[in-house]
Protein backbone atom coordinates (compact mmCIF):
# COMPACT_ATOMS: atom_id res chain seq x y z
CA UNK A 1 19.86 122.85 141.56
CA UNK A 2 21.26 119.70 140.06
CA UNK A 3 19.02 117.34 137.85
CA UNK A 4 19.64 113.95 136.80
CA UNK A 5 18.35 112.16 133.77
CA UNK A 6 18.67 108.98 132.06
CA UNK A 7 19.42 109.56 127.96
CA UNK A 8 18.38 107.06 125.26
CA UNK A 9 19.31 107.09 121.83
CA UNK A 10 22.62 108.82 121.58
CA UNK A 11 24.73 106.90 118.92
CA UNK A 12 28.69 107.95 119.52
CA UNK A 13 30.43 109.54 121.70
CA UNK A 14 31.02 112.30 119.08
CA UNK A 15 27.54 113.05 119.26
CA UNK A 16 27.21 113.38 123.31
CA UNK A 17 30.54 115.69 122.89
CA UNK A 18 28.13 117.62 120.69
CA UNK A 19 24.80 117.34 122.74
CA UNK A 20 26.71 118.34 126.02
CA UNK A 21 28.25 121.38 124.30
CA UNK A 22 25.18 122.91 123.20
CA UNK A 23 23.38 122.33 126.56
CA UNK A 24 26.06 123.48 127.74
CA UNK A 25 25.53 126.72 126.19
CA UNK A 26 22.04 127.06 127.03
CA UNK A 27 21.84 130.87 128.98
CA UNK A 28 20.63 129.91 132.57
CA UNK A 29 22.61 126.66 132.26
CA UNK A 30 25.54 126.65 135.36
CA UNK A 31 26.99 123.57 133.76
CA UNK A 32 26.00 120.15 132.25
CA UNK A 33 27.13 116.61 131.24
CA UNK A 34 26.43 113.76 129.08
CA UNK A 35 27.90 110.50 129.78
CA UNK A 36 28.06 107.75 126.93
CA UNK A 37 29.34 105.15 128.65
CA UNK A 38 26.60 105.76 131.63
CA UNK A 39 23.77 107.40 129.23
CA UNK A 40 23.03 110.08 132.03
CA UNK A 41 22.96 113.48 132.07
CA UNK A 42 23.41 115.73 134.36
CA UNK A 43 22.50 119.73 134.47
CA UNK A 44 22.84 122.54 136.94
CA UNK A 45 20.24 125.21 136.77
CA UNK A 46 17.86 127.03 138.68
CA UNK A 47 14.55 125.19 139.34
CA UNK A 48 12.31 127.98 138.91
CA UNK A 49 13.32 128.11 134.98
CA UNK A 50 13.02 124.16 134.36
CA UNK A 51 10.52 123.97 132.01
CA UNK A 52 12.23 126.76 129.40
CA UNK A 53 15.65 125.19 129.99
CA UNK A 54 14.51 121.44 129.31
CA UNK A 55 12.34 123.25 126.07
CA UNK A 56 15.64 124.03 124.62
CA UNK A 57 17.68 121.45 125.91
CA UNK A 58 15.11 119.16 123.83
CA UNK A 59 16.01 120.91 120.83
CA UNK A 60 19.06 121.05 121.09
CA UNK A 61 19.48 117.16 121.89
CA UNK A 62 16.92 116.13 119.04
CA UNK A 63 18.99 118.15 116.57
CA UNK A 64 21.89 115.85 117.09
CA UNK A 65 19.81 113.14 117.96
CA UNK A 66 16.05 112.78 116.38
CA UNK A 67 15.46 109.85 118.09
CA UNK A 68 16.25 110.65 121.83
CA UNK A 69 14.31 110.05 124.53
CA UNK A 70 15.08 112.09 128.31
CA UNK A 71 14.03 110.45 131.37
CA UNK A 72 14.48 112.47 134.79
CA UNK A 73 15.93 110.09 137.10
């Protein structure tokens, strides 16, 4: 299932290059994206295992950016 979310906080587009690579990697992860320009991200995953996927997405986002905030849209 696709999600959609609205991303705050990201600073260049070096660091959504970054962010999207290691959510990308996430196991369970089908694929993902993180637009600068639009500040959305997008993730294709099964439903059932949202709350462990967004868990480490989190991490993985707040290590490159401590500051970000993740809206579902």
């Amino acid at each position: 299932m696709k999600f959609k979310f609205k991303v705050e906080g990201l600073d260049c587009a070096n660091c959504t290059a970054k962010a999207e690579r290691g959510v990308s990697a996430i196991d369970g992860v089908e694929s993902a994206s993180i637009s600068f320009m639009t500040l959305k991200m997008i993730m294709e995953f099964d439903e059932s295992r949202y709350d462990e996927i967004m868990d480490q997405a989190m991490k993985i986002l707040r290590r490159v950016e401590p500051d970000i905030k993740v809206t579902r849209i």
